[in-house]
C-alpha atoms as a PDB file:
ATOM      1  CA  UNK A   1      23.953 -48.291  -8.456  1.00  0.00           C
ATOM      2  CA  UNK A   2      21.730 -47.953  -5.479  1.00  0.00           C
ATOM      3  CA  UNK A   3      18.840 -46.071  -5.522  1.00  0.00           C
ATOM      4  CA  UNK A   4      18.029 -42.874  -3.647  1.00  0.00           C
ATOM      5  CA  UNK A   5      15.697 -43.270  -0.261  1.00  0.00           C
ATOM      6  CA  UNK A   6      13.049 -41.311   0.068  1.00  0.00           C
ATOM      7  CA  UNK A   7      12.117 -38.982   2.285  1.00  0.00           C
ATOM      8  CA  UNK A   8       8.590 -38.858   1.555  1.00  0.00           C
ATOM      9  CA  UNK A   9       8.285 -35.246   1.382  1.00  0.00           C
ATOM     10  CA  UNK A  10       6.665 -33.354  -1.961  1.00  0.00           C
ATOM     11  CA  UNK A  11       8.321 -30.944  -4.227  1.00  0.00           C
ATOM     12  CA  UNK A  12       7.651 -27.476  -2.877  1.00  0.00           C
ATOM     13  CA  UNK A  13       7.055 -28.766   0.788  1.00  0.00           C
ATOM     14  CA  UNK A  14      10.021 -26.521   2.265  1.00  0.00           C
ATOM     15  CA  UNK A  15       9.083 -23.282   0.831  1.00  0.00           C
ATOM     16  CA  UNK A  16       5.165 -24.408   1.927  1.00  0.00           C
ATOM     17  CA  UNK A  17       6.180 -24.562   5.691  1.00  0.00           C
ATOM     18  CA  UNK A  18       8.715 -21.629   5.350  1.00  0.00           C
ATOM     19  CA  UNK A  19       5.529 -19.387   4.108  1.00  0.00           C
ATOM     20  CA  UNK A  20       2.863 -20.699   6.784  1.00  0.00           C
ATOM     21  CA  UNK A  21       5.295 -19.812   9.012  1.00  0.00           C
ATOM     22  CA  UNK A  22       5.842 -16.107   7.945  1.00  0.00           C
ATOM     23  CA  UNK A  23       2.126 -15.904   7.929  1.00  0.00           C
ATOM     24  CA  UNK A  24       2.073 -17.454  11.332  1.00  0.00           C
ATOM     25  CA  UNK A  25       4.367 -14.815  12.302  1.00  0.00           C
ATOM     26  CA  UNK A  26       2.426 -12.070  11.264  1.00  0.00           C
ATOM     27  CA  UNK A  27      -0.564 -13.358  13.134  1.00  0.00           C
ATOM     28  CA  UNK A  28       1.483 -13.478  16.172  1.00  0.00           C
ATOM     29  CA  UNK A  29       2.788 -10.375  16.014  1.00  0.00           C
ATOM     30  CA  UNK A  30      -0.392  -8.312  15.341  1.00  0.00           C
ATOM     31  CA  UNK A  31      -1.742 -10.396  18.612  1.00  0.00           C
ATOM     32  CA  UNK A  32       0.690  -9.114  20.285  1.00  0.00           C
ATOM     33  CA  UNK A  33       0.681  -5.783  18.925  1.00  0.00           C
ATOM     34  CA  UNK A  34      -3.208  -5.812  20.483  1.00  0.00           C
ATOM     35  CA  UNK A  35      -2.461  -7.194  23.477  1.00  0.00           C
ATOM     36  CA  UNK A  36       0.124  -4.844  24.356  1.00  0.00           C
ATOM     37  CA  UNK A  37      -2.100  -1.587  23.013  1.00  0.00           C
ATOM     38  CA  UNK A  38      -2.754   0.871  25.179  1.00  0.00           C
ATOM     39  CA  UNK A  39      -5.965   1.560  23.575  1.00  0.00           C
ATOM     40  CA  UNK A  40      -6.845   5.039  25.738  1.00  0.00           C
ATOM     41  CA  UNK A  41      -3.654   6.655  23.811  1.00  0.00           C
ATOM     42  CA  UNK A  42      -4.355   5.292  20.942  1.00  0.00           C
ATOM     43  CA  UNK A  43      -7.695   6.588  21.009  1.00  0.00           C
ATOM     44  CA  UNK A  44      -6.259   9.958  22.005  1.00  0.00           C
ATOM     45  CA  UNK A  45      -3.882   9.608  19.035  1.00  0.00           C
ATOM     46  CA  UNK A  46      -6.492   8.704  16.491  1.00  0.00           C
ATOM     47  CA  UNK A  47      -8.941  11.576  18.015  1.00  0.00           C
ATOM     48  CA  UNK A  48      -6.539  14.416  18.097  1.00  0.00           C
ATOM     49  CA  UNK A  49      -6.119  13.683  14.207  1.00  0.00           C
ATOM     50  CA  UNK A  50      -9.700  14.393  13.524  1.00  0.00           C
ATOM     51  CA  UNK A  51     -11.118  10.832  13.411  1.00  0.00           C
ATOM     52  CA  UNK A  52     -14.292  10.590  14.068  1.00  0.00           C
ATOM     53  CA  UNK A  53     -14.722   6.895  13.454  1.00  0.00           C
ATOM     54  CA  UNK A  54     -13.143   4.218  15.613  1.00  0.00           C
ATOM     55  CA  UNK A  55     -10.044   3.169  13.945  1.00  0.00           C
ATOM     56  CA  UNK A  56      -9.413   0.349  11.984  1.00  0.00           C
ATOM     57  CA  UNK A  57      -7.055  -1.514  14.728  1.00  0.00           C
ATOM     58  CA  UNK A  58     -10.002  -2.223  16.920  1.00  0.00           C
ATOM     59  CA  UNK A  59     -11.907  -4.334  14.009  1.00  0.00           C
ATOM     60  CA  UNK A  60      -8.653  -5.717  13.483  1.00  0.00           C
ATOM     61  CA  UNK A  61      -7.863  -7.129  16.791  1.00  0.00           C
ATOM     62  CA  UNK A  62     -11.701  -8.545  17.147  1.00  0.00           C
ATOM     63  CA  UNK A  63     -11.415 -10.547  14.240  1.00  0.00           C
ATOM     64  CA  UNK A  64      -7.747 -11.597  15.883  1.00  0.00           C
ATOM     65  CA  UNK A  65     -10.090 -12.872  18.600  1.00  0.00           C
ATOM     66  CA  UNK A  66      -8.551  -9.943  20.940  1.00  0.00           C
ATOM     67  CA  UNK A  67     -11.332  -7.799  22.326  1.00  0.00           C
ATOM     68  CA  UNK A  68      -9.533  -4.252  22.820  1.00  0.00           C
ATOM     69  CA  UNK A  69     -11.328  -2.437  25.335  1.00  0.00           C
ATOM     70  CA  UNK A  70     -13.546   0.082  23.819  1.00  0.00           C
ATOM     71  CA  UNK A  71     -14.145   1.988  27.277  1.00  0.00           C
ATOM     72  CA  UNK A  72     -10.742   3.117  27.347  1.00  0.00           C
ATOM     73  CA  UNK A  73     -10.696   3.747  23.465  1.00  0.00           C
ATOM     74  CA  UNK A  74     -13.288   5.740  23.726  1.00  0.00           C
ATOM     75  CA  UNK A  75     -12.237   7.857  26.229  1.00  0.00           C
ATOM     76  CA  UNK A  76      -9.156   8.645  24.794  1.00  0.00           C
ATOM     77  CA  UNK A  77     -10.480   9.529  21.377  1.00  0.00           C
ATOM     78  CA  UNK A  78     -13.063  11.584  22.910  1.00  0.00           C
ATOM     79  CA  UNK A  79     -10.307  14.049  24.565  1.00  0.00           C
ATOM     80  CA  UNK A  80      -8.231  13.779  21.492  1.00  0.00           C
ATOM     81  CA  UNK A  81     -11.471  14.700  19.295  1.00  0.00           C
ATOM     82  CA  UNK A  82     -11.999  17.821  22.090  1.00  0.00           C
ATOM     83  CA  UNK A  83      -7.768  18.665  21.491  1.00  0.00           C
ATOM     84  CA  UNK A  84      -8.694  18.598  17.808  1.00  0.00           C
ATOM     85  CA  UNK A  85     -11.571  20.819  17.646  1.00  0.00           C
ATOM     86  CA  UNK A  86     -11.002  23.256  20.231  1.00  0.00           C
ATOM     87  CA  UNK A  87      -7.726  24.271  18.239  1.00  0.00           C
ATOM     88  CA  UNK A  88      -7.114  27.823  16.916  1.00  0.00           C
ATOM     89  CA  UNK A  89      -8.967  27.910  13.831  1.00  0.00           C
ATOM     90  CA  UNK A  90      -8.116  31.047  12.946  1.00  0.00           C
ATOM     91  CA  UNK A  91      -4.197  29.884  13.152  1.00  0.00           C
ATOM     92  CA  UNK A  92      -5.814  26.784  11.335  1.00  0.00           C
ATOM     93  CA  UNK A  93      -6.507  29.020   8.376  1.00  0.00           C
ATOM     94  CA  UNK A  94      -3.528  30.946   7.728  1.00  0.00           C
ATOM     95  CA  UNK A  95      -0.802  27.666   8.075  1.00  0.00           C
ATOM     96  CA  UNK A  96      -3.550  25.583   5.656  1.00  0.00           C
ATOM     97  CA  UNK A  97      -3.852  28.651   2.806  1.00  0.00           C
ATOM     98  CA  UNK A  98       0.311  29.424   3.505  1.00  0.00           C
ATOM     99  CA  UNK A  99       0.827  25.707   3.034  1.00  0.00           C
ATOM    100  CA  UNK A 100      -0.983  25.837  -0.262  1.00  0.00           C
ATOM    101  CA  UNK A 101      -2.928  22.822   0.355  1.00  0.00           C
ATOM    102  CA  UNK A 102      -6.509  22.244   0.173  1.00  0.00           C
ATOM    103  CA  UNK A 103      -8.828  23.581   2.489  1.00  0.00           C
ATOM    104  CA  UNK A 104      -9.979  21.346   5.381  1.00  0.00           C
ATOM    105  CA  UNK A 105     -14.090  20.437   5.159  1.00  0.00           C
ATOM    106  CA  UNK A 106     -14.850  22.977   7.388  1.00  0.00           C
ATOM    107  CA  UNK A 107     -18.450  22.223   7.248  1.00  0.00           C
ATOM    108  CA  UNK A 108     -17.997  18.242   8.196  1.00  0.00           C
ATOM    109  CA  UNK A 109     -15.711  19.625  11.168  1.00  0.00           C
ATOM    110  CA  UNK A 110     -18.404  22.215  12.331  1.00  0.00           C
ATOM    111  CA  UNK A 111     -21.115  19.637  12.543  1.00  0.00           C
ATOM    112  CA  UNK A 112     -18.860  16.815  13.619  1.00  0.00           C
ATOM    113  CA  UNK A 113     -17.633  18.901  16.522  1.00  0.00           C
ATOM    114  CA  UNK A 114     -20.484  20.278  17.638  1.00  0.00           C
ATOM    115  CA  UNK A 115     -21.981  16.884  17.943  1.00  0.00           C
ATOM    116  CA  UNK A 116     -19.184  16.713  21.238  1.00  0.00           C
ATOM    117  CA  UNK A 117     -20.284  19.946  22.194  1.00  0.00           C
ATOM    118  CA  UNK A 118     -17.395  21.906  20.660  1.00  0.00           C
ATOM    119  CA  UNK A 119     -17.750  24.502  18.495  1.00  0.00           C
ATOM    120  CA  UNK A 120     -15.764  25.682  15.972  1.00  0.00           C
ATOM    121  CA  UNK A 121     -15.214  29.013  14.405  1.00  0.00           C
ATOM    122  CA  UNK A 122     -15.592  28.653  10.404  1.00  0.00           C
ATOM    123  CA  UNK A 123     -15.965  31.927   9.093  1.00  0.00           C
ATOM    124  CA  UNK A 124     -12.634  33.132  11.057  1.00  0.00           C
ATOM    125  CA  UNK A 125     -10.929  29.890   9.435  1.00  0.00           C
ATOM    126  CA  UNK A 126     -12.441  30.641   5.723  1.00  0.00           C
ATOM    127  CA  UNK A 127     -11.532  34.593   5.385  1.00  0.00           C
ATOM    128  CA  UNK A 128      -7.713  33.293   7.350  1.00  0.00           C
ATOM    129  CA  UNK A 129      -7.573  30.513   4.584  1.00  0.00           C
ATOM    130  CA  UNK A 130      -7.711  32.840   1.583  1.00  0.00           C
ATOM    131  CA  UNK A 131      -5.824  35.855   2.798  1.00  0.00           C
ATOM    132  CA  UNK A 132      -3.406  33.165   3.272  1.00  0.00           C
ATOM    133  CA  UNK A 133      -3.461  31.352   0.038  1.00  0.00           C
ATOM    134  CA  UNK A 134      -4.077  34.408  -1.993  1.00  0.00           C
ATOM    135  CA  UNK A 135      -0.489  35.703  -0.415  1.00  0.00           C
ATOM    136  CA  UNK A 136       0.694  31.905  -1.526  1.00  0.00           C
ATOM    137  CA  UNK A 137      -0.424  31.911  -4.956  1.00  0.00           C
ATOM    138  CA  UNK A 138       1.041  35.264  -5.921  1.00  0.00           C
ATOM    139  CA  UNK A 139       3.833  34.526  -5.099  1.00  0.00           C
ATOM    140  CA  UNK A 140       4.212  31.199  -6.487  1.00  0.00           C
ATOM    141  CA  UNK A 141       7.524  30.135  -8.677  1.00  0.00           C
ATOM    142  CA  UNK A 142       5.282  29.227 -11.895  1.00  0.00           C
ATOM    143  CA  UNK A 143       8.436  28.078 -13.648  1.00  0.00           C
ATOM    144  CA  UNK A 144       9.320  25.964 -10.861  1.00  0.00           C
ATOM    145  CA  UNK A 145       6.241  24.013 -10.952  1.00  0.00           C
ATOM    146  CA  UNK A 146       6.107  23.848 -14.723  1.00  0.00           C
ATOM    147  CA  UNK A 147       9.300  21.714 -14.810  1.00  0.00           C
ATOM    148  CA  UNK A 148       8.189  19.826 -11.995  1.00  0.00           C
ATOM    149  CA  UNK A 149       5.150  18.765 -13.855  1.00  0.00           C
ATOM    150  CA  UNK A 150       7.525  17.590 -16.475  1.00  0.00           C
ATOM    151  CA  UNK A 151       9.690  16.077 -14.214  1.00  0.00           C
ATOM    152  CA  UNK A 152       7.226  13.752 -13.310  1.00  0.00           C
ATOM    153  CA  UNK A 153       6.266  12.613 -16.612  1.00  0.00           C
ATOM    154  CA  UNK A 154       2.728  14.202 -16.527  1.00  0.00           C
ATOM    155  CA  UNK A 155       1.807  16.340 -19.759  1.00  0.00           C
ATOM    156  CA  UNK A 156       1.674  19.812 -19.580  1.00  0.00           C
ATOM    157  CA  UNK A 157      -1.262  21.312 -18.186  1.00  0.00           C
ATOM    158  CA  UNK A 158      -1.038  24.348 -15.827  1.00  0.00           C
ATOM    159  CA  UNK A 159      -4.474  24.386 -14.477  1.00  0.00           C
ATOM    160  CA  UNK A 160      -3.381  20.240 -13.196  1.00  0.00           C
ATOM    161  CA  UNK A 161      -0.385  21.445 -11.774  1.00  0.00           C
ATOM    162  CA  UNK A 162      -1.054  24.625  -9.726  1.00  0.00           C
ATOM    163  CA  UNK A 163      -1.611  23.859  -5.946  1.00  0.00           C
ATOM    164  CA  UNK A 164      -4.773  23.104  -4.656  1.00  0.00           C
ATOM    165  CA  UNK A 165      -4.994  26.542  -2.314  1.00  0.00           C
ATOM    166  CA  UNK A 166      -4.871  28.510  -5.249  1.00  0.00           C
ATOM    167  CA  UNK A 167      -7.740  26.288  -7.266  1.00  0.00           C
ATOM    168  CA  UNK A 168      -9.723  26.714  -3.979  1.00  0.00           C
ATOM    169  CA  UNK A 169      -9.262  30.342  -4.242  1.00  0.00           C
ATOM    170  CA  UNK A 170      -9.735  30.793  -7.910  1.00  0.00           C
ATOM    171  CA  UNK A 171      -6.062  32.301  -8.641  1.00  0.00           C
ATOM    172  CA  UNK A 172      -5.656  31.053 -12.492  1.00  0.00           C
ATOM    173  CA  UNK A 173      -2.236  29.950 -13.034  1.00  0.00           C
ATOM    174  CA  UNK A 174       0.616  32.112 -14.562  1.00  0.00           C
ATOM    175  CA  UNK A 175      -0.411  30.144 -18.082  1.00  0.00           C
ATOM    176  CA  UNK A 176       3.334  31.349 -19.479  1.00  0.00           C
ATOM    177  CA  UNK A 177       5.574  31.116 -16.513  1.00  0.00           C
ATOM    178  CA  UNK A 178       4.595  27.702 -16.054  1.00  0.00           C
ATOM    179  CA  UNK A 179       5.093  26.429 -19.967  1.00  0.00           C
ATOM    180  CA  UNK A 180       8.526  28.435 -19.895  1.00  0.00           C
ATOM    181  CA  UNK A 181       9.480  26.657 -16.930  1.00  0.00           C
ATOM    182  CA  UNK A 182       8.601  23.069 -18.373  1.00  0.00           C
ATOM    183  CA  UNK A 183       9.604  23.582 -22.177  1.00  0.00           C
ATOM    184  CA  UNK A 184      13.063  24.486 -20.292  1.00  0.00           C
ATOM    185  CA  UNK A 185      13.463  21.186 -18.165  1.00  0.00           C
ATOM    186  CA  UNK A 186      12.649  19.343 -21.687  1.00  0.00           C
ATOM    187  CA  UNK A 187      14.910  21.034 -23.261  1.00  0.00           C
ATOM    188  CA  UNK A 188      17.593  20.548 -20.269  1.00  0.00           C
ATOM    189  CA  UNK A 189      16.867  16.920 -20.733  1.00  0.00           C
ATOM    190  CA  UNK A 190      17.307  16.885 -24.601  1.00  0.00           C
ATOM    191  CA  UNK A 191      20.298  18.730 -23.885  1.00  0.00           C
ATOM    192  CA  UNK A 192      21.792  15.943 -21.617  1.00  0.00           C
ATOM    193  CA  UNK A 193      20.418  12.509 -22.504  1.00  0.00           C
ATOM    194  CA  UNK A 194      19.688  13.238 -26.150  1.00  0.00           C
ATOM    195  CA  UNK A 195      22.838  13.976 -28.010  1.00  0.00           C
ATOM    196  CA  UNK A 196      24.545  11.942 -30.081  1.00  0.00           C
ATOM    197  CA  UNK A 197      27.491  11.688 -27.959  1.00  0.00           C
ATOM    198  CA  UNK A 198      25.423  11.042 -24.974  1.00  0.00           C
ATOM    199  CA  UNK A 199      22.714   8.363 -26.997  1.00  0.00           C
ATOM    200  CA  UNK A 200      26.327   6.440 -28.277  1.00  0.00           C
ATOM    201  CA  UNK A 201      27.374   5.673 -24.783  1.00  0.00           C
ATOM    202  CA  UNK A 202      24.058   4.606 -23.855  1.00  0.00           C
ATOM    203  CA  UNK A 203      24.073   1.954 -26.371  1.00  0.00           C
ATOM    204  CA  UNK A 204      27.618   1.365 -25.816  1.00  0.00           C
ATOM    205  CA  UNK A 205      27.179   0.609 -21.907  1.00  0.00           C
ATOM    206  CA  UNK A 206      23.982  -1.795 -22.975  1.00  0.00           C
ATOM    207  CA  UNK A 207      20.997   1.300 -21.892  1.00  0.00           C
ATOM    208  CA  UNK A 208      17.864   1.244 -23.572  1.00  0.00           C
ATOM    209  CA  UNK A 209      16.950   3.679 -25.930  1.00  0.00           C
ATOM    210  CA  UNK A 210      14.693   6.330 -25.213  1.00  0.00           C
ATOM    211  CA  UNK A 211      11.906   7.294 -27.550  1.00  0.00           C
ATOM    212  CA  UNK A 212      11.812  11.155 -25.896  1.00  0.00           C
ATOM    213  CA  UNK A 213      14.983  11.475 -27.908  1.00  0.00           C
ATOM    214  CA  UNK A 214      13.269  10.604 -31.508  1.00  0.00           C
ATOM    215  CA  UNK A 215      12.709  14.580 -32.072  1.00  0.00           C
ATOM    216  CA  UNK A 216      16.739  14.556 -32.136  1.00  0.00           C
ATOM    217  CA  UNK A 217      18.245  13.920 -35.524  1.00  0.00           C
ATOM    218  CA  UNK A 218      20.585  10.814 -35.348  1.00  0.00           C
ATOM    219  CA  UNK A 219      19.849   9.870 -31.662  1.00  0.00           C
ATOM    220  CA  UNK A 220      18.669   6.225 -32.457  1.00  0.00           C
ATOM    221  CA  UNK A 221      21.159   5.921 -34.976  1.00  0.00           C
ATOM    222  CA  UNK A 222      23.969   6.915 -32.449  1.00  0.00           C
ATOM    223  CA  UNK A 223      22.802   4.598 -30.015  1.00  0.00           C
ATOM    224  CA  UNK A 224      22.693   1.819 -32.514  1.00  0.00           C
ATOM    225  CA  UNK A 225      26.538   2.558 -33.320  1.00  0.00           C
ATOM    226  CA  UNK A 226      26.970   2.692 -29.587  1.00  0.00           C
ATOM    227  CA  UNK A 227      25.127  -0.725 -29.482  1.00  0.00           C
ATOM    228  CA  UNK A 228      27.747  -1.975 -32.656  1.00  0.00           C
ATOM    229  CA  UNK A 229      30.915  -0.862 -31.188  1.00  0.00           C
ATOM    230  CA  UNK A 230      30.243  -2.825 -28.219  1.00  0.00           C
ATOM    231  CA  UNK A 231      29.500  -5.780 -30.031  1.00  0.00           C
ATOM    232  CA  UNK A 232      33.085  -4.968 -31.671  1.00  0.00           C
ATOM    233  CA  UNK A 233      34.889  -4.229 -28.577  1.00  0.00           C
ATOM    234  CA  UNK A 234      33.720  -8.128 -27.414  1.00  0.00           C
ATOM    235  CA  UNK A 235      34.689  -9.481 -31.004  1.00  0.00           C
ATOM    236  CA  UNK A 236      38.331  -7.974 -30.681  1.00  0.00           C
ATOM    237  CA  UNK A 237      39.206  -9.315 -27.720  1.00  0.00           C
ATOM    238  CA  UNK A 238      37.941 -12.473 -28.551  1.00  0.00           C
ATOM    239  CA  UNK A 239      39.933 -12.546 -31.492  1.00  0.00           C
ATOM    240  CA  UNK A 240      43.180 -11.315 -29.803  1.00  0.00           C
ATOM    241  CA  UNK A 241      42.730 -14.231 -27.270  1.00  0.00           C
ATOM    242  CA  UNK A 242      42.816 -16.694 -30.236  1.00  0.00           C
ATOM    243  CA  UNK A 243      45.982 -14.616 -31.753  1.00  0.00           C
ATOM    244  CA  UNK A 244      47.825 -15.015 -28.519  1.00  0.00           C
ATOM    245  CA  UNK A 245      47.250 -18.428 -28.313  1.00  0.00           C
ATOM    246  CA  UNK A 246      48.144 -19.236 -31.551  1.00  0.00           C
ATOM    247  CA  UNK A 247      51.294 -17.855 -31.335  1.00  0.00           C
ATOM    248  CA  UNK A 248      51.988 -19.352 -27.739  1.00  0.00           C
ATOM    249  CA  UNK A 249      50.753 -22.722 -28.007  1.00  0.00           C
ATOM    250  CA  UNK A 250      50.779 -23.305 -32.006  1.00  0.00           C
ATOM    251  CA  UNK A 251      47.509 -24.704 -31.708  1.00  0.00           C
ATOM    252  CA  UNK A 252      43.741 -22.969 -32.106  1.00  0.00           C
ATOM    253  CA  UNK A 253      42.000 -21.950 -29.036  1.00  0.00           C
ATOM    254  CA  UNK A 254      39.285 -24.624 -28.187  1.00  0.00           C
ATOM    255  CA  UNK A 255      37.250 -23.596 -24.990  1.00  0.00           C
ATOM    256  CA  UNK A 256      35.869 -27.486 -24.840  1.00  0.00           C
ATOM    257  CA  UNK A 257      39.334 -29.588 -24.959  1.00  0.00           C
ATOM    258  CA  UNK A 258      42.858 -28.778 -26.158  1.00  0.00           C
ATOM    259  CA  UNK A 259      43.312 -28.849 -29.992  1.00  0.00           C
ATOM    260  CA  UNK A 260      46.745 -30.533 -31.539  1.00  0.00           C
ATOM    261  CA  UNK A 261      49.394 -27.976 -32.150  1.00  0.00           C
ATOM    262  CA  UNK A 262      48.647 -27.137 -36.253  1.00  0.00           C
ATOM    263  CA  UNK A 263      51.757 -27.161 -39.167  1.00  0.00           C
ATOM    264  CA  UNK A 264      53.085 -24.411 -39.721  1.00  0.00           C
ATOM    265  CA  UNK A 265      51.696 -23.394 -43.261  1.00  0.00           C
ATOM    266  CA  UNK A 266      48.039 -23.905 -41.308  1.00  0.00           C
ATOM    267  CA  UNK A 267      49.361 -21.662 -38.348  1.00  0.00           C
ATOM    268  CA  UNK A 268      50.429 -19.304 -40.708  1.00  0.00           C
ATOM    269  CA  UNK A 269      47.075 -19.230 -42.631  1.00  0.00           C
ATOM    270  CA  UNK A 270      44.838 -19.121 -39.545  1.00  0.00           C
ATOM    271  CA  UNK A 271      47.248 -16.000 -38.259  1.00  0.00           C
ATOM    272  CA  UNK A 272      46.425 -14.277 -41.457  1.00  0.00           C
ATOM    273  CA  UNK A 273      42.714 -14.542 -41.261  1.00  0.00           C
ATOM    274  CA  UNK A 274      42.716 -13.346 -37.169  1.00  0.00           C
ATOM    275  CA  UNK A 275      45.075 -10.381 -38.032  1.00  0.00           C
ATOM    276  CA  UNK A 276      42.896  -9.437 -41.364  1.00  0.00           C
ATOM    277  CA  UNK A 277      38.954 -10.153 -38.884  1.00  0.00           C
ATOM    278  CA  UNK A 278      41.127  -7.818 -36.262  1.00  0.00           C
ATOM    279  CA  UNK A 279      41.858  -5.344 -38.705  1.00  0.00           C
ATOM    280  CA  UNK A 280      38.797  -4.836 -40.306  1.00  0.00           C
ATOM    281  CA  UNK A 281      36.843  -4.927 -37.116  1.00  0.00           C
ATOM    282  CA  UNK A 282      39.372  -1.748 -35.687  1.00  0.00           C
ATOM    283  CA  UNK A 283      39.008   0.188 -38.664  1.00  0.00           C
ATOM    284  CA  UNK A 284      34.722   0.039 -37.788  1.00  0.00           C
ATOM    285  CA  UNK A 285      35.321   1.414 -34.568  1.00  0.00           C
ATOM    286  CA  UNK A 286      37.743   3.577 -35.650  1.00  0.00           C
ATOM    287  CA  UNK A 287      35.110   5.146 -38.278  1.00  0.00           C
ATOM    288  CA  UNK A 288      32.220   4.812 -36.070  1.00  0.00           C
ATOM    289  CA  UNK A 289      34.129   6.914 -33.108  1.00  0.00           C
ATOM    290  CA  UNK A 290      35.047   9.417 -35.805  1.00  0.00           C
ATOM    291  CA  UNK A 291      31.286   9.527 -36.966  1.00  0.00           C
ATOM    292  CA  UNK A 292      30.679  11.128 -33.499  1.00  0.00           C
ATOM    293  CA  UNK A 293      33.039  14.013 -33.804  1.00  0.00           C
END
């Protein structure tokens, strides 16, 4: 037998020069990507959203070896830093505290700004902010937000959940709305992924079991029959394949070579013990089906 040639190259070797050249790729295209920048709108871009350090694609491109040209940078991110600051910041206020979200460091922006010679108008901001947020926060959906704290998995803790314009404000929480509304979503979720029925097909379609159901009597124990009838459901038609074959060939089912056709009193005997194995694995189903009702 003649031996293999080599080819002289190492285990591994393919998948080596398949990965240097990804990474090559990337390094190409972030070249190119600083080549092609035109760096006064991005410095407009990255101004007008309140940077107010160079961004990070600049350092990038000069340890690319690509010097991006600061001048123009610069000058973009200056009038995008002027757009920024010289916004409405009493309009500011009200869509921050309607939005519900934290307020903006008004402080930072005040000294930051007037350090291009913009000034901005705090106080209107601040007393725009809380009318705002104090409208938001009474009005809040408490029981919404409860069962989307449990939604997410997080434990139940109203003062974590509430939105961050109404912690700013110093609105407390709605304590009882927001426990009703997440003791309802677990009980919603008891209700549909805990019940026997529902724990039986679980284990029947080859699901994990879920430890939230262990407060339900007989959930494990369902999905465990669910888990057993499968098993049966794969034994049965395993069997009835050997039945059939019996009966068409004469001869036991061998999956590795074709077995000699047996006598008949052996036939006979080995139809006997498929028919009882096929019986008593039916009636199991049967009860453990019944079990559910």
């Amino acid at each position: 037998m003649r031996g293999r040639r080599r080819t002289g190259r190492r285990p591994g070797a393919g998948l080596l020069a398949i990965g240097m050249a990804a990474m090559l790729a990337g390094c190409t295209t972030l070249k190119q990507r600083c080549e092609e920048t035109r760096w006064e709108q991005t410095g407009r871009q990255d101004g007008a959203g309140g940077q107010f350090v160079p961004g990070s694609l600049l350092a990038r491109c000069e340890a690319e070896g690509v010097m991006p040209d600061r001048a123009a940078y610069e000058r973009g991110r200056l009038a995008g830093l002027k757009q920024w600051c010289g916004r409405d910041w009493a309009v500011q206020g009200r869509e921050d505290g309607g939005r519900g979200v934290a307020p903006q460091d008004i402080a930072y922006a005040q000294s930051r700004c007037a350090s291009i010679g913009v000034a901005v108008d705090s106080p209107t901001y601040l007393v725009n902010y809380r009318h705002s947020a104090e409208n938001y926060c009474a009005t809040l959906d408490w029981r919404a937000l409860g069962r989307r704290q449990f939604e997410s998995g997080a434990p139940v803790d109203a003062q974590a959940g509430s939105p961050p314009a109404c912690l700013s404000v110093g609105m407390p929480p709605d304590d009882y709305q927001f426990h009703a509304g997440y003791d309802a979503a677990r009980r919603d979720r008891l209700d549909r992924q805990c019940t026997s029925r529902a724990q039986f097909e679980a284990g029947r379609q080859g699901r994990g079991y879920d430890r939230f159901c262990d407060e339900v009597p007989f959930a494990r124990r369902a999905h465990d029959a669910g888990r057993e009838q499968a098993q049966i459901d794969r034994d049965l038609r395993s069997l009835e394949a050997e039945r059939s074959h019996l009966v068409s060939t004469g001869a036991p089912l061998r999956h590795i070579r074709p077995a000699p056709p047996l006598a008949e009193p052996q036939r006979n005997e080995e139809l006997d013990r498929l028919n009882r194995r096929i019986r008593e694995l039916t009636q199991r189903r049967d009860d453990l089906s019944r079990a559910l009702r």
